[in-house]
PDB file of N, CA and C in Angstrom:
ATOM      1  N   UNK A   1      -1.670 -20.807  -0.590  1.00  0.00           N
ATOM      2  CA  UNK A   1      -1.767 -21.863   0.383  1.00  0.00           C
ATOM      3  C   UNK A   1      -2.104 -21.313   1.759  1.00  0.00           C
ATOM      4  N   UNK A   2      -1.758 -19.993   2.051  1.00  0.00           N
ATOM      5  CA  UNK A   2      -1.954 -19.512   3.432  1.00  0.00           C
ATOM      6  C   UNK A   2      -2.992 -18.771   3.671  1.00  0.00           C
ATOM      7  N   UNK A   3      -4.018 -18.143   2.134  1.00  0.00           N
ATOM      8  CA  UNK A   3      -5.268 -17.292   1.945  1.00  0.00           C
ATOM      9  C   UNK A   3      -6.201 -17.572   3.013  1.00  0.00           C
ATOM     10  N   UNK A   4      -6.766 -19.061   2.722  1.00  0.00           N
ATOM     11  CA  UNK A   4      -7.777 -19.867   3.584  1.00  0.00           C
ATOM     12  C   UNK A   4      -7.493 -20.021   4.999  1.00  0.00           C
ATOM     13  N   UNK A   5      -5.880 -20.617   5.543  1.00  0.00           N
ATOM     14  CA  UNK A   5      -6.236 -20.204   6.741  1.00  0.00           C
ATOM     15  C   UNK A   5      -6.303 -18.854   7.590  1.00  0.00           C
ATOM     16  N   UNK A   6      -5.567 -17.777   6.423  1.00  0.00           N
ATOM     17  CA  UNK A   6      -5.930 -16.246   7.068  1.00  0.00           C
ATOM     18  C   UNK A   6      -7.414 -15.576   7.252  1.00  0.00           C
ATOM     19  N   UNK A   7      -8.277 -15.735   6.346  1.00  0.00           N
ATOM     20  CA  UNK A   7      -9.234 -15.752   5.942  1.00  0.00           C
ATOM     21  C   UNK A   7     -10.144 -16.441   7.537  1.00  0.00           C
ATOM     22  N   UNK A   8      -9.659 -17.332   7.171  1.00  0.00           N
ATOM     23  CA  UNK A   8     -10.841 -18.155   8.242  1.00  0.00           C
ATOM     24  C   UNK A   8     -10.307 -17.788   9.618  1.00  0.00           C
ATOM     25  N   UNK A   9      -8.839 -17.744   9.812  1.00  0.00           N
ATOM     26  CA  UNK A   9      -8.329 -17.081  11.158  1.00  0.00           C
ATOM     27  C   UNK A   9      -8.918 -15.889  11.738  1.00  0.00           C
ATOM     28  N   UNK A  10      -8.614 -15.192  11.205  1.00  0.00           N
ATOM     29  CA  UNK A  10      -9.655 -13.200  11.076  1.00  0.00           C
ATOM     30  C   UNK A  10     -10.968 -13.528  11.415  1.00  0.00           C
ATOM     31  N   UNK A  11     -11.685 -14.411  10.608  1.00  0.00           N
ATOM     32  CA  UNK A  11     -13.065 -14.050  10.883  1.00  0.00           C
ATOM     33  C   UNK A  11     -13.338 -15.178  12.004  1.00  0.00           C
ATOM     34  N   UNK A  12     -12.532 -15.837  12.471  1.00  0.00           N
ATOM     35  CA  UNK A  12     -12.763 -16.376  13.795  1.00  0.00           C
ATOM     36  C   UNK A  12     -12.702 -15.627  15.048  1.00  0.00           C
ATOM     37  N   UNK A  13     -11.421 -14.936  14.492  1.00  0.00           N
ATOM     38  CA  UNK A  13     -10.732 -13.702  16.456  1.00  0.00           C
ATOM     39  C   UNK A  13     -11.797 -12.598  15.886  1.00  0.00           C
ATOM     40  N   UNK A  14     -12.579 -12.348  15.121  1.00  0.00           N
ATOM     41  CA  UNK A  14     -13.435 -11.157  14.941  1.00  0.00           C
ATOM     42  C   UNK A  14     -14.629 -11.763  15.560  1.00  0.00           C
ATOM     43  N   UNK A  15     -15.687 -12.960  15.680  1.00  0.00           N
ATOM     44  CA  UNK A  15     -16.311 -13.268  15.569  1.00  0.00           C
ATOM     45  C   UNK A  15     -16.376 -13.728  17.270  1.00  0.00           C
ATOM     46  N   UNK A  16     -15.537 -13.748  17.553  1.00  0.00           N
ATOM     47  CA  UNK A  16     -14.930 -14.140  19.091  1.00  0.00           C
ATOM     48  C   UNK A  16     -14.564 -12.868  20.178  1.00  0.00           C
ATOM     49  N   UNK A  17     -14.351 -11.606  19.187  1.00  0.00           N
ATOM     50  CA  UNK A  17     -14.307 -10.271  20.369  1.00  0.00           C
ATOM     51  C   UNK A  17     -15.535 -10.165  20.175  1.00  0.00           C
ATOM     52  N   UNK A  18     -16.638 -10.481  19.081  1.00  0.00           N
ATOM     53  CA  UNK A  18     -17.891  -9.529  19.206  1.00  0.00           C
ATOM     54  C   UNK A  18     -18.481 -11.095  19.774  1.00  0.00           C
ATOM     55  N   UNK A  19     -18.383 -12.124  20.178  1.00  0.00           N
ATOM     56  CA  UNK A  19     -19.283 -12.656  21.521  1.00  0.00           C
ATOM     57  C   UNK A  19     -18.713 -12.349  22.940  1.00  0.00           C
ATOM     58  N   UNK A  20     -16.731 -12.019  22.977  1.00  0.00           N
ATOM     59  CA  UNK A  20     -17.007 -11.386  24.069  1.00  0.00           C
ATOM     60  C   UNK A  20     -17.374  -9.997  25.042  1.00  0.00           C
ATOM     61  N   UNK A  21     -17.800  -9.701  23.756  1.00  0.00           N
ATOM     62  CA  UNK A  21     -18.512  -7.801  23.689  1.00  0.00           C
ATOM     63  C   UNK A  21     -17.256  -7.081  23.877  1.00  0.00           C
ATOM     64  N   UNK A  22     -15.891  -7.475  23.411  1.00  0.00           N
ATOM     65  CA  UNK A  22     -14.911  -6.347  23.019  1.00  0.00           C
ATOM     66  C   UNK A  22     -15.403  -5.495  21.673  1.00  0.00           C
ATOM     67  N   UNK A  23     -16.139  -4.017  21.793  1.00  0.00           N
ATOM     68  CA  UNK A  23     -16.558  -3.967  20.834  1.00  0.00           C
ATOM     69  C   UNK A  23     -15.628  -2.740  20.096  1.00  0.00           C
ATOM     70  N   UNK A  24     -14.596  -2.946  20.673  1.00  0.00           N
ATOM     71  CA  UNK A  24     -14.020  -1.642  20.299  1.00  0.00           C
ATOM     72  C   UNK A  24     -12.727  -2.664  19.033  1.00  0.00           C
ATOM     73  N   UNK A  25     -12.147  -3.765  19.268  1.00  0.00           N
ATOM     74  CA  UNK A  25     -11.547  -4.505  19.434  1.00  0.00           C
ATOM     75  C   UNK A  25     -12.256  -5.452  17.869  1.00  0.00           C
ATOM     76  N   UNK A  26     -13.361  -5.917  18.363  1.00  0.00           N
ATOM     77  CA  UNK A  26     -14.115  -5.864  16.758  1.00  0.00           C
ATOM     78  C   UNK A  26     -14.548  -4.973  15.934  1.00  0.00           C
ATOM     79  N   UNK A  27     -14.664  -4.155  16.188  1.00  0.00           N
ATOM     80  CA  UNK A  27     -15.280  -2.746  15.143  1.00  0.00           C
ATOM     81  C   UNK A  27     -13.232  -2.546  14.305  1.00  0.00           C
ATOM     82  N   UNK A  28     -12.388  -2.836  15.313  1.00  0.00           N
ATOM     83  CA  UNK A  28     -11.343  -2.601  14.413  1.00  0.00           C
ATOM     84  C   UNK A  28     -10.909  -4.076  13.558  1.00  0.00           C
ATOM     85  N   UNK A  29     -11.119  -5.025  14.186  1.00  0.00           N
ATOM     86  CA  UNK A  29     -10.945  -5.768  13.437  1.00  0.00           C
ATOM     87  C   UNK A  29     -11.803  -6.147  12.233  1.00  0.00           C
ATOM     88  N   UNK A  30     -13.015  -5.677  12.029  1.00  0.00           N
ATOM     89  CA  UNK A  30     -14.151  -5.848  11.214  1.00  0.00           C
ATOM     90  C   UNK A  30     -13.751  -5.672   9.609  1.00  0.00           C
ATOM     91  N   UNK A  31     -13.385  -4.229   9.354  1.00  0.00           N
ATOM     92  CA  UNK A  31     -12.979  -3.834   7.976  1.00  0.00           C
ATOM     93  C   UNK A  31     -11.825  -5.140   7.651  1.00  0.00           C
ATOM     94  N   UNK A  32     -11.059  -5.426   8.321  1.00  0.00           N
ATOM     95  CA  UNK A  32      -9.806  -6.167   7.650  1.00  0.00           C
ATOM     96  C   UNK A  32     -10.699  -7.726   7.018  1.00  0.00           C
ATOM     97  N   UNK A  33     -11.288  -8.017   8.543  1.00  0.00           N
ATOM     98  CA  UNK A  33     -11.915  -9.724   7.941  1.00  0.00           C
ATOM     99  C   UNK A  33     -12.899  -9.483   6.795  1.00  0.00           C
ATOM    100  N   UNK A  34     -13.636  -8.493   6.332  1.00  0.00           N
ATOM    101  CA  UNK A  34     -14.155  -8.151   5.437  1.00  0.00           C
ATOM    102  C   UNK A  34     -13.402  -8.199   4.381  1.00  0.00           C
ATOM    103  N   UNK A  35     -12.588  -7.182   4.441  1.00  0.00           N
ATOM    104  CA  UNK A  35     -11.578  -7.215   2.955  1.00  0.00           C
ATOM    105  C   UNK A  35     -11.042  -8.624   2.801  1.00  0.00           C
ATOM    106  N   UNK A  36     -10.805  -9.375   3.401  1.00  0.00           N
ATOM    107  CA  UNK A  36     -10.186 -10.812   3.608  1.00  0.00           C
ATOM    108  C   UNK A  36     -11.390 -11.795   2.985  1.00  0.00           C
ATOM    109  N   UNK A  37     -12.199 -11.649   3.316  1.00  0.00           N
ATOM    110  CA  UNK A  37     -13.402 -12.370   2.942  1.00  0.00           C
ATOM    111  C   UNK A  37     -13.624 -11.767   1.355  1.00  0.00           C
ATOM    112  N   UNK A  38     -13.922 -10.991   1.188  1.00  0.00           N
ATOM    113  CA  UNK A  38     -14.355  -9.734  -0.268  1.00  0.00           C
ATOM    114  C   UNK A  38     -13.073 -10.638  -1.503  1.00  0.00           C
ATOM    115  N   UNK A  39     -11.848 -10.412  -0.807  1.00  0.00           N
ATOM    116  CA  UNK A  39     -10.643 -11.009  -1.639  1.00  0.00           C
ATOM    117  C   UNK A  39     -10.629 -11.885  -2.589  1.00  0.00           C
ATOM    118  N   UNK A  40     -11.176 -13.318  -1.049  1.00  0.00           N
ATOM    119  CA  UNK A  40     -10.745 -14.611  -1.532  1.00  0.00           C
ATOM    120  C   UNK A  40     -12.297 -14.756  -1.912  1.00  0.00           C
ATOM    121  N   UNK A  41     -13.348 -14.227  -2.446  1.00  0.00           N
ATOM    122  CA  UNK A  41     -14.828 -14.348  -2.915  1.00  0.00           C
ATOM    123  C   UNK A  41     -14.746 -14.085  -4.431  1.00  0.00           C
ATOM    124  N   UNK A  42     -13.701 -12.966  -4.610  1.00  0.00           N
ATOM    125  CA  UNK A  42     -13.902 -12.190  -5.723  1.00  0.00           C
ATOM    126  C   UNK A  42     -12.324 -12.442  -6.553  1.00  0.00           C
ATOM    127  N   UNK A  43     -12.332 -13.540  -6.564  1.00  0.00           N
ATOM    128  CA  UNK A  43     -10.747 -13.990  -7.049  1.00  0.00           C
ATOM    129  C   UNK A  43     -11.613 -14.330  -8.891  1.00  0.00           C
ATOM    130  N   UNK A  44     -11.195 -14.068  -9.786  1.00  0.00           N
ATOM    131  CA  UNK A  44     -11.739 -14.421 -11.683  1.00  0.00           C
ATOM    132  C   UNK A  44     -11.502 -15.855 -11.611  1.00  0.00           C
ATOM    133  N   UNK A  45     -12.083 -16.375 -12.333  1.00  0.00           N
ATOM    134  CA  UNK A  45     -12.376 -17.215 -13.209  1.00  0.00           C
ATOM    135  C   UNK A  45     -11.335 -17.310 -13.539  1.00  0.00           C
ATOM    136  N   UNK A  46     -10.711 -18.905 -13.179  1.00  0.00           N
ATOM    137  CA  UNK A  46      -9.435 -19.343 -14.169  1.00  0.00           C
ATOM    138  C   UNK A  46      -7.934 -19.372 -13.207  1.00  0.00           C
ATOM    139  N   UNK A  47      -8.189 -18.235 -12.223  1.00  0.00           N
ATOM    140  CA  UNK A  47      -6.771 -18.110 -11.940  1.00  0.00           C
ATOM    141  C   UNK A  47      -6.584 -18.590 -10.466  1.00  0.00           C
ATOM    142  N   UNK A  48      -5.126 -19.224  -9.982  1.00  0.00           N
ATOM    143  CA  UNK A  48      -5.082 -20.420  -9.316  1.00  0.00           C
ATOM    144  C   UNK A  48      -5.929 -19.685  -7.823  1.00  0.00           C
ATOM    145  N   UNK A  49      -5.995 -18.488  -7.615  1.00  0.00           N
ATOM    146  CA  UNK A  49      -6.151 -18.089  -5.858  1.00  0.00           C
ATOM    147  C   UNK A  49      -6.099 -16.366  -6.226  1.00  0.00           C
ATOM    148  N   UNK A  50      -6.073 -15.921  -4.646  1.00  0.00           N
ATOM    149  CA  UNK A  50      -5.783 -14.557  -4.743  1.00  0.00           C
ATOM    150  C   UNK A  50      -4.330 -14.107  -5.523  1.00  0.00           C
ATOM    151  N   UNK A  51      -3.635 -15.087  -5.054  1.00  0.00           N
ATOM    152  CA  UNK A  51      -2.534 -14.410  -5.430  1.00  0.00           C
ATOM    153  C   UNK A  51      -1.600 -16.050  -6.374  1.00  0.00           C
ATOM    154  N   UNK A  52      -2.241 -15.033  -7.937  1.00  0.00           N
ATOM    155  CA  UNK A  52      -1.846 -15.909  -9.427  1.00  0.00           C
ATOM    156  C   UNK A  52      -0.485 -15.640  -9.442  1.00  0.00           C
ATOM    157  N   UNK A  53       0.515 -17.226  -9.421  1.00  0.00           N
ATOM    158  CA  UNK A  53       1.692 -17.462  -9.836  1.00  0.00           C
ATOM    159  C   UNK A  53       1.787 -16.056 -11.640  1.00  0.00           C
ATOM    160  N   UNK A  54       0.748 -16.276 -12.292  1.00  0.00           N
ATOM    161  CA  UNK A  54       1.177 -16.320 -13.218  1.00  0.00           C
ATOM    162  C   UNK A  54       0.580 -14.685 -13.743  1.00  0.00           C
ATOM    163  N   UNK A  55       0.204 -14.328 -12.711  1.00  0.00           N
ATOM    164  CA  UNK A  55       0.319 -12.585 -12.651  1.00  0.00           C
ATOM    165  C   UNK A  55       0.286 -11.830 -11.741  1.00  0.00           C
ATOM    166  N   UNK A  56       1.311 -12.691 -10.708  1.00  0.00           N
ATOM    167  CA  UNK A  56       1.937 -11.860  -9.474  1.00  0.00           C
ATOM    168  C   UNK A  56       3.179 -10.696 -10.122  1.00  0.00           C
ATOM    169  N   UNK A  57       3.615 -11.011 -11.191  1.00  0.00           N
ATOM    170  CA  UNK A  57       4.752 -10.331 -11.797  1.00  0.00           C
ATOM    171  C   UNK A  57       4.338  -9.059 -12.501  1.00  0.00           C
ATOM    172  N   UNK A  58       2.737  -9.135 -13.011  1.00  0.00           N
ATOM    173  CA  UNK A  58       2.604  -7.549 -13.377  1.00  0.00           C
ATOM    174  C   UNK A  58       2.772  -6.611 -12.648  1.00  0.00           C
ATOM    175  N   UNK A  59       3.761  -5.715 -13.138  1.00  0.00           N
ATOM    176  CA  UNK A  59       3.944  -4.477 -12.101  1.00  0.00           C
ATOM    177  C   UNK A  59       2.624  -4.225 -11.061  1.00  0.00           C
ATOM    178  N   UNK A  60       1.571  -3.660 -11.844  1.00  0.00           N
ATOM    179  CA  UNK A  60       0.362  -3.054 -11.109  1.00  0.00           C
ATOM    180  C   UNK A  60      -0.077  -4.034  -9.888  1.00  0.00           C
ATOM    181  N   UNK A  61       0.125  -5.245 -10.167  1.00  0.00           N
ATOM    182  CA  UNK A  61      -0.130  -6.232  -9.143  1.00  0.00           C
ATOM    183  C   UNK A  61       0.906  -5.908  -8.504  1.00  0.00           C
ATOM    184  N   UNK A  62       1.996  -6.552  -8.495  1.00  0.00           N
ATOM    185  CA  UNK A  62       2.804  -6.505  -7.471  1.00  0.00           C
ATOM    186  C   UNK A  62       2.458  -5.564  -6.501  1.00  0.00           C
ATOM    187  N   UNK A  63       2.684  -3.765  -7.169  1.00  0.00           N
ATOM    188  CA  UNK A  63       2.992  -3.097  -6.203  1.00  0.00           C
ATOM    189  C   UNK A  63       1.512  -3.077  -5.408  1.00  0.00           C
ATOM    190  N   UNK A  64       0.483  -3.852  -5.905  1.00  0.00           N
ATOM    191  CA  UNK A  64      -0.562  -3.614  -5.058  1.00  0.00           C
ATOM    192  C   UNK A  64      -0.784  -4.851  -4.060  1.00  0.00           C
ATOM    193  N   UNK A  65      -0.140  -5.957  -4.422  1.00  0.00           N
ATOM    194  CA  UNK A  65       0.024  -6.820  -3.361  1.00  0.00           C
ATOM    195  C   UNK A  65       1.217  -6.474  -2.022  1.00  0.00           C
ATOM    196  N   UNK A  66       2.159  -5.421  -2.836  1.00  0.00           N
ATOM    197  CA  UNK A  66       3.165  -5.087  -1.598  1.00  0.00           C
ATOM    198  C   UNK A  66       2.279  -4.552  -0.673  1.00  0.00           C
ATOM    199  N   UNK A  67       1.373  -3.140  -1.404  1.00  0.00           N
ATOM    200  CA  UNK A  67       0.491  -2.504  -0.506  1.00  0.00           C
ATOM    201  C   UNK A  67      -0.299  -2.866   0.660  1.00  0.00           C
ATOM    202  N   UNK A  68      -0.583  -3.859  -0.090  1.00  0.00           N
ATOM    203  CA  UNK A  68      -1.295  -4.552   0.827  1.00  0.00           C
ATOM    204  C   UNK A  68      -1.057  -5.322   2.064  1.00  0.00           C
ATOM    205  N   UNK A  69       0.343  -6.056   1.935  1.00  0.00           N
ATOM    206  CA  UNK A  69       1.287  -6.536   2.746  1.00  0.00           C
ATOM    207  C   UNK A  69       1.696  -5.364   4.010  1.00  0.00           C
ATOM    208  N   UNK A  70       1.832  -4.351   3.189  1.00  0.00           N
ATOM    209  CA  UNK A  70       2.649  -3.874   4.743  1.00  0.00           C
ATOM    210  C   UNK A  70       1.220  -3.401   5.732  1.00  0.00           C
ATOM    211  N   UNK A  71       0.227  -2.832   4.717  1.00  0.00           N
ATOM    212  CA  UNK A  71      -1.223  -2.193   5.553  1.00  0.00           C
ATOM    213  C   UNK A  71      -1.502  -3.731   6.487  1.00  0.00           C
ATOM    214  N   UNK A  72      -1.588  -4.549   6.242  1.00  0.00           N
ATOM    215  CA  UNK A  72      -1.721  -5.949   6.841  1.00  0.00           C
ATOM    216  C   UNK A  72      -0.852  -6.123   8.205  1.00  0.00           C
ATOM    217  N   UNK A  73       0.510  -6.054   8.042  1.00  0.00           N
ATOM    218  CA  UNK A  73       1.689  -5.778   9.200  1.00  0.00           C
ATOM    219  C   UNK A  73       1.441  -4.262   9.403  1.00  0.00           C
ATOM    220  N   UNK A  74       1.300  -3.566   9.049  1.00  0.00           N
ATOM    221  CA  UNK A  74       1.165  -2.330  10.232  1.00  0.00           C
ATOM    222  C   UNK A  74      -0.058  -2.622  11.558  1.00  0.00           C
ATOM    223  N   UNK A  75      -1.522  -3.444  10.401  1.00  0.00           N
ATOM    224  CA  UNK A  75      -2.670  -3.472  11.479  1.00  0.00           C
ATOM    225  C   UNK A  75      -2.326  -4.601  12.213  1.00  0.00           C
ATOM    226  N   UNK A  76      -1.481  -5.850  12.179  1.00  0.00           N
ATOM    227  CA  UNK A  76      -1.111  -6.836  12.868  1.00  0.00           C
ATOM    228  C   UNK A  76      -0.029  -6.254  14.176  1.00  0.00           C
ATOM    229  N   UNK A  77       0.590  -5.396  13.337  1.00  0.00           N
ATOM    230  CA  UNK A  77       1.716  -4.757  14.846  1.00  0.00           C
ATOM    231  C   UNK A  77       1.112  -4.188  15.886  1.00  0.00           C
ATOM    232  N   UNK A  78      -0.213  -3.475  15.445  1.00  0.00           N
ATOM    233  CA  UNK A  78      -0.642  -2.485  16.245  1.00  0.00           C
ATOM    234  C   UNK A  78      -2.038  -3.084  16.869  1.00  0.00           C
ATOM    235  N   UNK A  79      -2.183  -4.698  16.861  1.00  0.00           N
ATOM    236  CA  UNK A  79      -2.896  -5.339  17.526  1.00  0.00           C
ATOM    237  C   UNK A  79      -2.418  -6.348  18.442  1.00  0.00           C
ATOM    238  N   UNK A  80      -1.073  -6.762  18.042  1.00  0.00           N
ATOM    239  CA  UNK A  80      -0.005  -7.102  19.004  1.00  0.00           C
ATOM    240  C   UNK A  80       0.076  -6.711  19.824  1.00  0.00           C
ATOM    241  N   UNK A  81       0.349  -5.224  19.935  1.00  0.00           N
ATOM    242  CA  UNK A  81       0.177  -4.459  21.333  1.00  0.00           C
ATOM    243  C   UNK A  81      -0.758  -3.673  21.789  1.00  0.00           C
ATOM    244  N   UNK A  82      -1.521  -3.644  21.131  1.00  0.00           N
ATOM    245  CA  UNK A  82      -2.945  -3.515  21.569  1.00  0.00           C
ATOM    246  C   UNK A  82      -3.391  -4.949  22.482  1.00  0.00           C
ATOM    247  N   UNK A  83      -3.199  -6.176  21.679  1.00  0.00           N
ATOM    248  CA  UNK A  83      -3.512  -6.984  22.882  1.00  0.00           C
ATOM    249  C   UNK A  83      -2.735  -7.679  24.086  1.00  0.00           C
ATOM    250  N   UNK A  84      -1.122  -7.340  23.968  1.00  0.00           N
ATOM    251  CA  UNK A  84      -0.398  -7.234  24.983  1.00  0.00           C
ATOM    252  C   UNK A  84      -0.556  -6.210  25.816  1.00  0.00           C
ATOM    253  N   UNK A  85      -0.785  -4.652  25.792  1.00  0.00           N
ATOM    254  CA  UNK A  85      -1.632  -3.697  26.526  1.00  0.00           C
ATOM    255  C   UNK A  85      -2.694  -4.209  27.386  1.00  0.00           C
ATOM    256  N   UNK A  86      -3.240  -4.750  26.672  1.00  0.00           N
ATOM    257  CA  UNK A  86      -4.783  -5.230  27.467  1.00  0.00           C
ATOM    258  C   UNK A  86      -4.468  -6.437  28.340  1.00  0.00           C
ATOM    259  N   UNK A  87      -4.088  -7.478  28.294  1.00  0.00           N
ATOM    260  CA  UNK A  87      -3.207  -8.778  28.958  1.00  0.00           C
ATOM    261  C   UNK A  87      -2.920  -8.016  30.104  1.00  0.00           C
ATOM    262  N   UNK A  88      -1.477  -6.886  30.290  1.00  0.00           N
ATOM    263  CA  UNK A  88      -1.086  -6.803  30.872  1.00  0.00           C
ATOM    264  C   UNK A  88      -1.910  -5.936  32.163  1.00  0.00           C
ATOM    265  N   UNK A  89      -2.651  -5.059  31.679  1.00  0.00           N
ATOM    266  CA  UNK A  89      -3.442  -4.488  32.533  1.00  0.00           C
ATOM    267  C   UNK A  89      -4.258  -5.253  33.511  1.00  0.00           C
ATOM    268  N   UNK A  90      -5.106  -6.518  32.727  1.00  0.00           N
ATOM    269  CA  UNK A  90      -5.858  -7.512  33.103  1.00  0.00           C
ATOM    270  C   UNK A  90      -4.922  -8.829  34.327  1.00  0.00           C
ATOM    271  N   UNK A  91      -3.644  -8.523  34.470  1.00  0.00           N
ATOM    272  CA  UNK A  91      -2.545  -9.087  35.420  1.00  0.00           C
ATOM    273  C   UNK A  91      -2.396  -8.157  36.444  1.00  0.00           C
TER     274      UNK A  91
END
């Protein structure tokens, strides 16, 4: 339920540093809205979304959806203050 608006969120604030020529700022955000996009493109045949009720429970999944979770919150923490850094300078 939350794929689509992450998905479309990302490639909005990506799409929005590279018109305001933050290019340092999109070049990092780039790989993530990609993989985000790549995800929810390349989901099989049959199963409800990225992330299947009904084989979220295979081990190999899981631990690769955890993986994925924290790489997600590490690059979200470290754009938090990356863009509180920048705010504050700009005051």
């Amino acid at each position: 339920q939350w794929v689509i608006p992450e998905v479309i969120g990302h490639a909005v604030v990506t799409v929005l540093m590279l018109i305001s020529l933050h290019w340092f700022i999109f070049l990092l955000n780039l790989p993530i809205a990609t993989w985000n996009i790549y995800r929810f493109i390349m989901v099989p045949s049959g199963n409800m979304g990225v992330f299947d009720p009904t084989e979220i429970h295979n081990r190999g999944q899981l631990k690769s959806h955890m993986k994925e979770a924290m790489i997600k919150l590490g690059f979200h923490l470290l754009c938090f203050f990356m863009y509180l850094y920048r705010l504050v300078l700009k005051i």
